[in-house]
N, C-alpha and C. Protein backbone atom coordinates (compact mmCIF):
# COMPACT_ATOMS: atom_id res chain seq x y z
N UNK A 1 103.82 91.07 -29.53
CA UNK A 1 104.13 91.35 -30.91
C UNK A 1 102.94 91.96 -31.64
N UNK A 2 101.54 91.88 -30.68
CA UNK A 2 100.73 92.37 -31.72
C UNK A 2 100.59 93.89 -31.93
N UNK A 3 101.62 94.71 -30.65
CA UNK A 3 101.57 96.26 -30.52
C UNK A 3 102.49 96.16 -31.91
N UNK A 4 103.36 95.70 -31.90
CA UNK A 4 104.01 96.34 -33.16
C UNK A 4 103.73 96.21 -34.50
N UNK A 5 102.66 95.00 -34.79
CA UNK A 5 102.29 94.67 -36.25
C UNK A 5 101.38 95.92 -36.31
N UNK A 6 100.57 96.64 -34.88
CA UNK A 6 99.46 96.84 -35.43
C UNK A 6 100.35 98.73 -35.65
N UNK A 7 101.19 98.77 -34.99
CA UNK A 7 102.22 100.37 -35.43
C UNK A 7 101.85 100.42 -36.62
N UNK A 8 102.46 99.31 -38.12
CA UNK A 8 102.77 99.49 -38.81
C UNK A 8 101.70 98.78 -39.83
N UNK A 9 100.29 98.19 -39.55
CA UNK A 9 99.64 97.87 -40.75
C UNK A 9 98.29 98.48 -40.02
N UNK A 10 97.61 99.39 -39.15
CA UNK A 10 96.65 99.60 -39.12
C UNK A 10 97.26 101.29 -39.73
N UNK A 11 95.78 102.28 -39.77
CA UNK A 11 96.35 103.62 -40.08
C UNK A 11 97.20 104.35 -38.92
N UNK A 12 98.14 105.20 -39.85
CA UNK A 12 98.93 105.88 -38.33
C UNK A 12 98.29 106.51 -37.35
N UNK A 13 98.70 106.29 -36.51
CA UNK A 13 98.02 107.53 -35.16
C UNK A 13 99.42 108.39 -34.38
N UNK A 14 98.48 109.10 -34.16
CA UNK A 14 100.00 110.12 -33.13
C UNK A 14 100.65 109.54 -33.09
N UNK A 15 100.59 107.92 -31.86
CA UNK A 15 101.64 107.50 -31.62
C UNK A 15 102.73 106.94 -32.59
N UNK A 16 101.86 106.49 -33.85
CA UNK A 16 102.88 106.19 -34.79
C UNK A 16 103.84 107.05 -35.08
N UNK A 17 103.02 108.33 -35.47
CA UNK A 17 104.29 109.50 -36.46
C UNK A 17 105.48 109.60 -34.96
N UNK A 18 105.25 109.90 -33.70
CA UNK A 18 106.13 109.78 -32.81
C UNK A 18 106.94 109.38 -33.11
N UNK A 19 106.67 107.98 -32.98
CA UNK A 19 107.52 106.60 -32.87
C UNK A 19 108.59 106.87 -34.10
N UNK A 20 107.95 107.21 -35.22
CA UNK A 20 108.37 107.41 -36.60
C UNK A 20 109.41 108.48 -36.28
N UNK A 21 109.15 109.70 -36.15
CA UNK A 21 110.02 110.86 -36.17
C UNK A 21 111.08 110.29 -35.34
N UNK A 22 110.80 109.56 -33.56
CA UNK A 22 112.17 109.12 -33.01
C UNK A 22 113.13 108.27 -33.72
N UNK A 23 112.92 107.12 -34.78
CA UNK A 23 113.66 106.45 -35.38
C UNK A 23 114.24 107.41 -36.20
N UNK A 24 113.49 108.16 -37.05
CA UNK A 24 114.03 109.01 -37.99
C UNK A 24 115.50 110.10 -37.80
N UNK A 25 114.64 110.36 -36.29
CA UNK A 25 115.47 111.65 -36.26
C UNK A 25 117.01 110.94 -35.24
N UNK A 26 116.92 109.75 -34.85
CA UNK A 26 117.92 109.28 -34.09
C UNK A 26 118.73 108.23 -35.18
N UNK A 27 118.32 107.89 -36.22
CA UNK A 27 119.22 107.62 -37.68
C UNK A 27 120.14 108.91 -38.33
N UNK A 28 118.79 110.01 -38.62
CA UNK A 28 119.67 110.63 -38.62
C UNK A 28 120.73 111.51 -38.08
N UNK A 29 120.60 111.63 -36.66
CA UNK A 29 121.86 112.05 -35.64
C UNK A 29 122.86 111.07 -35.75
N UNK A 30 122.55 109.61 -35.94
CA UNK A 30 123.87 108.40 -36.10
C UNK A 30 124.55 109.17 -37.43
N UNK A 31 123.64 109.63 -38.14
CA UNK A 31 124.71 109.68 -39.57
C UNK A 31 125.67 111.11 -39.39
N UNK A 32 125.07 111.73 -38.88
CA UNK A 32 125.92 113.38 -38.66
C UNK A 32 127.17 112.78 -37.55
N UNK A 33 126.68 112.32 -36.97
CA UNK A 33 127.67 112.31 -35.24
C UNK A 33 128.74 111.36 -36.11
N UNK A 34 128.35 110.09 -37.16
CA UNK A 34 129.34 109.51 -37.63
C UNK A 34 130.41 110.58 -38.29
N UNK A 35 129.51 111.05 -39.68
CA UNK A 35 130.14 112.05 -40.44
C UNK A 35 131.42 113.07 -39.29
N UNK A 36 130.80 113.80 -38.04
CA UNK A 36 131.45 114.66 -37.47
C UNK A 36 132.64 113.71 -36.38
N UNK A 37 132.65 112.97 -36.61
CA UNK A 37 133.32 111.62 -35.73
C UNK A 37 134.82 111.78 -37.01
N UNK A 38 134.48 111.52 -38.23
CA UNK A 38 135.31 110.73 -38.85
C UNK A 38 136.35 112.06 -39.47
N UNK A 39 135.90 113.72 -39.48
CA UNK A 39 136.16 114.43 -39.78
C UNK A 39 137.14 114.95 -38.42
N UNK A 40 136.75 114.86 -37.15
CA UNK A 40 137.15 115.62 -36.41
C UNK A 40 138.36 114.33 -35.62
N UNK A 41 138.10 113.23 -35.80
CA UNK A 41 139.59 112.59 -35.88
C UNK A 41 140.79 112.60 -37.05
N UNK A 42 140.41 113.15 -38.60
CA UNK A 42 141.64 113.23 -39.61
C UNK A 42 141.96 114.79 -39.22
N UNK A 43 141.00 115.35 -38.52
CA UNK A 43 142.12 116.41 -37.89
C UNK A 43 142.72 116.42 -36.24
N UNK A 44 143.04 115.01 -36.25
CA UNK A 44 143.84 115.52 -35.05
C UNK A 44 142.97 115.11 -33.49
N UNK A 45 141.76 115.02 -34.03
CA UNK A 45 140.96 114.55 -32.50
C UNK A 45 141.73 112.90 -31.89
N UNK A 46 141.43 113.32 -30.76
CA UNK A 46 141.71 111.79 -30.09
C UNK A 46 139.98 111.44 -29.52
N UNK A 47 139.55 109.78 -29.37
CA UNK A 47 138.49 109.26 -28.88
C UNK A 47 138.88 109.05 -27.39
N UNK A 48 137.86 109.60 -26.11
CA UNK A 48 138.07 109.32 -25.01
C UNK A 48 136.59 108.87 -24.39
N UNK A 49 136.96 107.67 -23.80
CA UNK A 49 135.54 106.68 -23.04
C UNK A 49 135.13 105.94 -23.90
N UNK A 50 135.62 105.33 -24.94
CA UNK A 50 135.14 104.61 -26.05
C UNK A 50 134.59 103.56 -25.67
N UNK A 51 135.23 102.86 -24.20
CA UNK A 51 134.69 101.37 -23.38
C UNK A 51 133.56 101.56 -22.73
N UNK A 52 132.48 103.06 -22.29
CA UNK A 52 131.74 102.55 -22.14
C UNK A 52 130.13 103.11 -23.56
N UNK A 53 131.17 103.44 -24.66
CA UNK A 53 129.98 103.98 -25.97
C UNK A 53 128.99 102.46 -26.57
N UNK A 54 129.53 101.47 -26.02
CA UNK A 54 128.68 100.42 -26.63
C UNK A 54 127.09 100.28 -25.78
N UNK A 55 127.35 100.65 -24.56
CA UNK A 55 125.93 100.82 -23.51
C UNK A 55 125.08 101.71 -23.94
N UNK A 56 125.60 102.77 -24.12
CA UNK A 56 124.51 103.42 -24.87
C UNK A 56 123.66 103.01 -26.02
N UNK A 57 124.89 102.89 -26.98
CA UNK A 57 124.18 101.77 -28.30
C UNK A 57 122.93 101.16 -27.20
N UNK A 58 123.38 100.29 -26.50
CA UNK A 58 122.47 99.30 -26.02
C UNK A 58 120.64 99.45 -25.47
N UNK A 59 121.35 100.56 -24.44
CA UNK A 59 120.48 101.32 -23.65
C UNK A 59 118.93 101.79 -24.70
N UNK A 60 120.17 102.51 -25.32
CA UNK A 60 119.09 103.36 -26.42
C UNK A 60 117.73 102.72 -27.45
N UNK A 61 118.39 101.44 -27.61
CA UNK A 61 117.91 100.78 -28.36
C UNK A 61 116.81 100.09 -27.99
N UNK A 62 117.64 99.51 -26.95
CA UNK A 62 116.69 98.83 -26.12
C UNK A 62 115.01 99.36 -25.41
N UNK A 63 115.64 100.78 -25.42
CA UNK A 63 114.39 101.93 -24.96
C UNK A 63 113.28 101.82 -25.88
N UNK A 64 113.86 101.78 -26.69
CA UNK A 64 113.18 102.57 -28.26
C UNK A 64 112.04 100.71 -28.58
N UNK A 65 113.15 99.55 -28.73
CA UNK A 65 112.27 98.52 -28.69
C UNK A 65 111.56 98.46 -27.50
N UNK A 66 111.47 98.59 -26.53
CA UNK A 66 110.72 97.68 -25.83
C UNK A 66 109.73 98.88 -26.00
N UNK A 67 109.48 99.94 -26.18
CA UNK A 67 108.39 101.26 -26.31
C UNK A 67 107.53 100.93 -27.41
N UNK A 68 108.54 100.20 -28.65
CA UNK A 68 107.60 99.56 -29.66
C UNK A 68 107.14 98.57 -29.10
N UNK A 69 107.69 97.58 -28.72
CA UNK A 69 106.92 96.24 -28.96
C UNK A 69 105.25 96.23 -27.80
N UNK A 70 105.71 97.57 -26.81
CA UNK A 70 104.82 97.40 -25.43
C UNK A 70 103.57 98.61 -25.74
N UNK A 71 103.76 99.26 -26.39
CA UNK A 71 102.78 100.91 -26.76
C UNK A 71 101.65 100.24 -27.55
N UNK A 72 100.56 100.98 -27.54
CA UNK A 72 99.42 100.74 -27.77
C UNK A 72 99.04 101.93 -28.47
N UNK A 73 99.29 101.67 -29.99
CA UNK A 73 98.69 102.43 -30.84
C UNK A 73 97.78 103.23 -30.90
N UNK A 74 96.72 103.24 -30.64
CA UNK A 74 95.75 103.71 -29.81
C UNK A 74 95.78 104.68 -28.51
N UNK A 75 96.98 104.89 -27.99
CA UNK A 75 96.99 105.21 -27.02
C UNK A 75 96.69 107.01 -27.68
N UNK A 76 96.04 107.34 -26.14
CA UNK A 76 95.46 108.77 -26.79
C UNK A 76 96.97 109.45 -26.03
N UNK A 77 97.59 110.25 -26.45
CA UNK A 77 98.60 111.40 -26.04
C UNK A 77 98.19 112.82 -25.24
N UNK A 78 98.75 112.43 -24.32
CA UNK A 78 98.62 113.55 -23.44
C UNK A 78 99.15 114.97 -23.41
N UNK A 79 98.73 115.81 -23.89
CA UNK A 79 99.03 116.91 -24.78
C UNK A 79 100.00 117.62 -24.00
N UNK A 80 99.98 117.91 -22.18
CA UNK A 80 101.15 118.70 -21.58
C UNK A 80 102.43 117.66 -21.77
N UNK A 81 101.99 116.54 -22.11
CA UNK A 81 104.11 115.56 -22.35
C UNK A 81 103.96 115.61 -23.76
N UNK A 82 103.41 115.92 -24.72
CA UNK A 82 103.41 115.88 -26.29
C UNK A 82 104.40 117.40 -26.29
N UNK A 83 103.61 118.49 -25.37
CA UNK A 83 104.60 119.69 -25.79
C UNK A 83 105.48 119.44 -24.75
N UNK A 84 106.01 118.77 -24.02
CA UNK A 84 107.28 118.91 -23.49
C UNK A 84 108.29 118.27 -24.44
N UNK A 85 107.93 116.95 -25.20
CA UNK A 85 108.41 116.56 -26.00
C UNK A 85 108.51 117.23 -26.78
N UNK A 86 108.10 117.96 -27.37
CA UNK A 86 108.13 118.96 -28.81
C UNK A 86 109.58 120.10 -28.19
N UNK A 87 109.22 120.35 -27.35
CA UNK A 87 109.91 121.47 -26.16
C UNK A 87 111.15 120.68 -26.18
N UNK A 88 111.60 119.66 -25.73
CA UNK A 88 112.43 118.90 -26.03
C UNK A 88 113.70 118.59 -27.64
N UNK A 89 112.96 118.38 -28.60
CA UNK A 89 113.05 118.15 -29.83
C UNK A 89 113.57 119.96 -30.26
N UNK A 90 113.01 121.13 -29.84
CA UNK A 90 113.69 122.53 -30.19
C UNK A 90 114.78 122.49 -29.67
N UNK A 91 115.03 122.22 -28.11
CA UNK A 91 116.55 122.15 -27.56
C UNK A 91 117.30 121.49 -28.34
N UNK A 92 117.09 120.13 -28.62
CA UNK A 92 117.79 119.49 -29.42
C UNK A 92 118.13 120.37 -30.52
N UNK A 93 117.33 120.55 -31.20
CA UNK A 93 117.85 121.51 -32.39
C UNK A 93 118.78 122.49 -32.48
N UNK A 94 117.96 123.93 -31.29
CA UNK A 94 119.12 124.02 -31.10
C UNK A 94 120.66 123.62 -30.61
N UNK A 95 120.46 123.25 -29.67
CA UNK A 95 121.88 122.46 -29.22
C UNK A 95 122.83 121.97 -30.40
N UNK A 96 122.12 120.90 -31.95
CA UNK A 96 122.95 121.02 -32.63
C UNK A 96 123.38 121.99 -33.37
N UNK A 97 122.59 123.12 -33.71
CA UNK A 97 122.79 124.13 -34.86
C UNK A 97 123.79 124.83 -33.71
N UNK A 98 124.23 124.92 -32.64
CA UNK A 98 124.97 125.88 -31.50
C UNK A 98 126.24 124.71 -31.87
N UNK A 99 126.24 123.46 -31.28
CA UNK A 99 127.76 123.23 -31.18
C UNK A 99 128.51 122.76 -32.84
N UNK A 100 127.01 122.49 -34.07
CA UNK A 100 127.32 122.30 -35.36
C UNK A 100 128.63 121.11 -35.50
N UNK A 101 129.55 121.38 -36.57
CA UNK A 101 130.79 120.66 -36.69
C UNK A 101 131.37 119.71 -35.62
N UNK A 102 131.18 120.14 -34.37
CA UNK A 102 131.61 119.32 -33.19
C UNK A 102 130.91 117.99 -32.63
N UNK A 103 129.72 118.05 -32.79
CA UNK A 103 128.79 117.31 -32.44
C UNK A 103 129.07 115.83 -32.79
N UNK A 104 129.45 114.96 -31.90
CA UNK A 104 128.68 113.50 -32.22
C UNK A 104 128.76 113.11 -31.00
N UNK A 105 128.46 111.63 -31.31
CA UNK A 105 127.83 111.08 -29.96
C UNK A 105 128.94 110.01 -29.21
N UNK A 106 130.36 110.82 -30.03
CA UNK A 106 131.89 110.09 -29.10
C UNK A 106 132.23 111.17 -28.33
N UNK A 107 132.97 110.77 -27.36
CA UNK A 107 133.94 111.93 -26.64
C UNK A 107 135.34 112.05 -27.83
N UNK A 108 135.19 113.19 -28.65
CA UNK A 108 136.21 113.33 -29.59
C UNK A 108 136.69 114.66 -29.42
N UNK A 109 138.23 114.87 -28.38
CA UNK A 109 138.68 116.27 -28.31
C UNK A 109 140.17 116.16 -28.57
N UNK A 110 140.68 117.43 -29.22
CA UNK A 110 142.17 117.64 -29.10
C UNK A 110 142.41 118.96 -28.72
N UNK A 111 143.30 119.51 -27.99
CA UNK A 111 143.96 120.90 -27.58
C UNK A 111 143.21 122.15 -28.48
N UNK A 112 143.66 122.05 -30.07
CA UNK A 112 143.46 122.55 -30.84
C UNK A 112 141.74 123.08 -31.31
N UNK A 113 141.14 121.87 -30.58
CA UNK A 113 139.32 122.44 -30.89
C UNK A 113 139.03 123.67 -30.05
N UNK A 114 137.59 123.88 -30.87
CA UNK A 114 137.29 124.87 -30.13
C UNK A 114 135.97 124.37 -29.26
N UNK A 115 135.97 125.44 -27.96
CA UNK A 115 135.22 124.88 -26.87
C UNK A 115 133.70 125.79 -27.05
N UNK A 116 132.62 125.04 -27.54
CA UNK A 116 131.71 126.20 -27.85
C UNK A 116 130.94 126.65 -26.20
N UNK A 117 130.27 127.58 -26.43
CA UNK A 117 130.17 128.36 -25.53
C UNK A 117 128.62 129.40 -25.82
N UNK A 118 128.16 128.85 -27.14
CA UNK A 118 126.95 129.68 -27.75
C UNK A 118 125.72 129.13 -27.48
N UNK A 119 124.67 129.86 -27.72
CA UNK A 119 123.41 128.87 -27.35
C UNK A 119 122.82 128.65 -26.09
N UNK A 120 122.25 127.09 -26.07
CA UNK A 120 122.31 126.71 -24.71
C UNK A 120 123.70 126.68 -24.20
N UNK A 121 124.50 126.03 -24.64
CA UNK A 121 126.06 126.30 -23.78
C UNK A 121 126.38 127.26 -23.03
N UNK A 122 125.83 128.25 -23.53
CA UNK A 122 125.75 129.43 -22.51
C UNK A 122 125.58 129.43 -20.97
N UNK A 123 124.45 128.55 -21.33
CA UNK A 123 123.46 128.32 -19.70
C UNK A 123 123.94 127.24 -19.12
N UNK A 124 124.06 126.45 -19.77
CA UNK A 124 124.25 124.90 -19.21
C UNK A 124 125.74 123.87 -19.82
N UNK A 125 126.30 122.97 -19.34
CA UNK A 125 127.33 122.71 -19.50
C UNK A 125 126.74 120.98 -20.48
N UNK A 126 125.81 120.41 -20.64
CA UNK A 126 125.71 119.51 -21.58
C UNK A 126 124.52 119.63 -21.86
N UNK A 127 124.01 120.90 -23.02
CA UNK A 127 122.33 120.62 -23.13
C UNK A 127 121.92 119.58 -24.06
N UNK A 128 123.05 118.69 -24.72
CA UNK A 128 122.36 117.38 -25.40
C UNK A 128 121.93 116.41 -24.25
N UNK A 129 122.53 116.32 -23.59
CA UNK A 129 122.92 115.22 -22.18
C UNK A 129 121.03 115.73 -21.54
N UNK A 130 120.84 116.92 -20.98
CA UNK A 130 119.77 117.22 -20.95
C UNK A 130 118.24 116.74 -21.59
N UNK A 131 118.37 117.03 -23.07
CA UNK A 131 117.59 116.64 -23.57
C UNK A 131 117.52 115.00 -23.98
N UNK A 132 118.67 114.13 -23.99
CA UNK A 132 118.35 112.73 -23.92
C UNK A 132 117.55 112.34 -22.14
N UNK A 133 118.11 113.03 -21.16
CA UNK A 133 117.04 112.76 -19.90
C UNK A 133 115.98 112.94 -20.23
N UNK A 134 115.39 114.34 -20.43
CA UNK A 134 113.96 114.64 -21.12
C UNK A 134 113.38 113.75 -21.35
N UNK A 135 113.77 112.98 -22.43
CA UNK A 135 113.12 112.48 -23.86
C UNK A 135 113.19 110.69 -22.85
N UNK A 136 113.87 110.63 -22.61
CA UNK A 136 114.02 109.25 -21.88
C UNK A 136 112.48 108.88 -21.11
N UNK A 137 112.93 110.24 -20.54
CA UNK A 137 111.46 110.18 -19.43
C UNK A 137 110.03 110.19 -19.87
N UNK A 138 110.06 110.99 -20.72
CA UNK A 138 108.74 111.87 -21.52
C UNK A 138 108.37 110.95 -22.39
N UNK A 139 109.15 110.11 -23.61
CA UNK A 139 108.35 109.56 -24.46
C UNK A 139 107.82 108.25 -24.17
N UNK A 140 108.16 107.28 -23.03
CA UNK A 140 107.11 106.18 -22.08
C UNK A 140 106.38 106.55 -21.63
N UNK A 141 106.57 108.02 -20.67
CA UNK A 141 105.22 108.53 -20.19
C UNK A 141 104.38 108.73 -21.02
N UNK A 142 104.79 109.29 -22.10
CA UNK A 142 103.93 110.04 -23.32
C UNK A 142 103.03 108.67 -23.64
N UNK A 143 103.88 107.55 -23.96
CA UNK A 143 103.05 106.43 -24.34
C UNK A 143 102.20 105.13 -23.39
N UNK A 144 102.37 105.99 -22.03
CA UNK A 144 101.37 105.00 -21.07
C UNK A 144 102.49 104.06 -20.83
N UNK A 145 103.60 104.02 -20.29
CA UNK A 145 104.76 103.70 -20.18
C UNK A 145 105.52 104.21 -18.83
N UNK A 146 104.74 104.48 -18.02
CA UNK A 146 105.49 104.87 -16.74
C UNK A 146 106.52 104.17 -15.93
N UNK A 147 106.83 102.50 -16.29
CA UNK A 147 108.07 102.09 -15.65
C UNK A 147 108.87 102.07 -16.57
N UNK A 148 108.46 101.86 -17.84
CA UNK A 148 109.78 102.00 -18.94
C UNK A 148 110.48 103.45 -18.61
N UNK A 149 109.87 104.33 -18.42
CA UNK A 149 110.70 105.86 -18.11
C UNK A 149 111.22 105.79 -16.89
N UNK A 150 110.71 105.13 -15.79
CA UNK A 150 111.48 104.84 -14.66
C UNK A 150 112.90 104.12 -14.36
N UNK A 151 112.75 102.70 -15.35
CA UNK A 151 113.74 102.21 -15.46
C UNK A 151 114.63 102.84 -15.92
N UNK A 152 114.65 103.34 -17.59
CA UNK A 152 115.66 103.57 -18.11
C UNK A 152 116.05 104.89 -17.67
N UNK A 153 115.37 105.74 -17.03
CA UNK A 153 115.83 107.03 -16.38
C UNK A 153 116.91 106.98 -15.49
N UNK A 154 116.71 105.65 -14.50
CA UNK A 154 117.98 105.16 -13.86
C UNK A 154 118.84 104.59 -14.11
N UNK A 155 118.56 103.77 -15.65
CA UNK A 155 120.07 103.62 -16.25
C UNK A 155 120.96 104.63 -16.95
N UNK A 156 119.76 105.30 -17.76
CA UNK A 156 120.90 106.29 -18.35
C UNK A 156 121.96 107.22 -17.07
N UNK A 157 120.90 107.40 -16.16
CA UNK A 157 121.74 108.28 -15.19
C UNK A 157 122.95 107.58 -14.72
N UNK A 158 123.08 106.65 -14.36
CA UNK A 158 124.08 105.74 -14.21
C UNK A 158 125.41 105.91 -15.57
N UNK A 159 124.79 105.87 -16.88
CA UNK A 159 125.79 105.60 -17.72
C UNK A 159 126.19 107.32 -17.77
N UNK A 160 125.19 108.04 -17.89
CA UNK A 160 125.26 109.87 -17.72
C UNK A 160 126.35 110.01 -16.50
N UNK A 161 126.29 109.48 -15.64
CA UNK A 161 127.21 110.03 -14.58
C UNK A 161 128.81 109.60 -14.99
N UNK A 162 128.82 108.50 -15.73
CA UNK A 162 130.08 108.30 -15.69
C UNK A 162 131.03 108.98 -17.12
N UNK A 163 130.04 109.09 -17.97
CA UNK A 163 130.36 109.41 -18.86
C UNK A 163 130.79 111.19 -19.38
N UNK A 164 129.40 111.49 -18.56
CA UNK A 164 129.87 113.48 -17.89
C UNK A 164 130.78 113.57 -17.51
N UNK A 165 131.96 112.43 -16.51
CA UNK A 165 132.17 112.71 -15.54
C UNK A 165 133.87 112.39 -16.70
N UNK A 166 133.80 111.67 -17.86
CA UNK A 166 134.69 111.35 -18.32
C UNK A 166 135.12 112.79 -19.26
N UNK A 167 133.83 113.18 -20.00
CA UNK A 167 133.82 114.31 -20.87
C UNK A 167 134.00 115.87 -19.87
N UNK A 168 133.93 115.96 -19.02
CA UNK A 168 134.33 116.89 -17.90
C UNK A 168 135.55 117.01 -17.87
N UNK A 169 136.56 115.91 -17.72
CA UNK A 169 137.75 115.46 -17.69
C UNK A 169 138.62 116.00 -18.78
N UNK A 170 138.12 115.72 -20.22
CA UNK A 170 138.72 116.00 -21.29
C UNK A 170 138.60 117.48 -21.49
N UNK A 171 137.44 118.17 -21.15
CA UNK A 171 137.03 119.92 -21.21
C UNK A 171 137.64 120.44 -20.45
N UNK A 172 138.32 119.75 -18.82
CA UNK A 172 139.52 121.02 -18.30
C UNK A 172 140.38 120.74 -18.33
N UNK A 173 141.22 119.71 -19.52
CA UNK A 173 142.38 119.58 -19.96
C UNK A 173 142.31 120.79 -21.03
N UNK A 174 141.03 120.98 -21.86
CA UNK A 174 141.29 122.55 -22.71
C UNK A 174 140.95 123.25 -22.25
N UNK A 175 140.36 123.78 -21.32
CA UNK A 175 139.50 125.14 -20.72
C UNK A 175 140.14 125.87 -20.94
């Protein structure tokens, strides 16, 4: 407990604003993905894999605490995983400004949507899915954390496989 008192009452360091921007910026993806959740079912979307969206909740969270409670403020950042992370965080970006309106973090499709195809989509068939591996991996390493990225690299892949494998399902019912 004393990594995390000292996150938040000594002065920030890298690792803080990190830590900071990941809460930040993964609050605010909960609030868009809600917003685009609640819009794209009053038109007509149906929810598919909803039984296994609570693991993630879990997963995610769980990542994110145990990175707080175990990181060492202090820790100096290793500048080639700082820009992969950064490198990371642009995909993301783009990826949302490319699929926009569609985006959240349910499997939410009906006949009637449209299948984007811009962007990374172009190249690759889930570049959010992508960049949560990335970031899984990269920000334990980043923080002197090499089994936390190990572990959860093999869970997400686990929940990633089944869940691609569900959202795959629903994309060549519209293709």
């Amino acid at each position: 407990m004393d990594n995390l008192g000292a996150i938040f009452t000594t002065t920030p360091t890298l690792v803080t604003w990190v830590l900071i921007y990941i809460v930040a910026q993964r609050l605010g993806e909960l609030v868009y993905a809600n917003s685009n959740t609640k819009r794209l079912l009053s038109e007509g979307g149906k929810e598919f894999g909803a039984d296994h969206y609570h693991w993630f909740i879990f997963l995610h969270s769980a990542w994110l605490a145990i990175i707080f409670l175990l990181v060492d403020p202090q820790q100096a950042l290793n500048p080639v995983l700082l820009a992969m992370f950064v490198g990371t965080q642009i995909l993301r970006v783009w990826t949302l400004a490319s699929i926009g309106r569609w985006w959240t973090t349910r499997i939410i499709s009906a006949p009637h949507f449209d299948l984007v195809k811009r962007g990374p989509y172009k190249f690759i068939s889930h570049p959010n899915y992508l960049v949560v591996v990335l970031e899984i991996a990269i920000v334990p390493l980043l923080m002197g954390l090499p089994w936390v990225a190990l572990i959860f690299t093999v869970l997400n892949a686990i929940l990633l496989r089944h869940r691609i494998g569900v959202e795959n399902l629903v994309l060549d019912k519209r293709g």
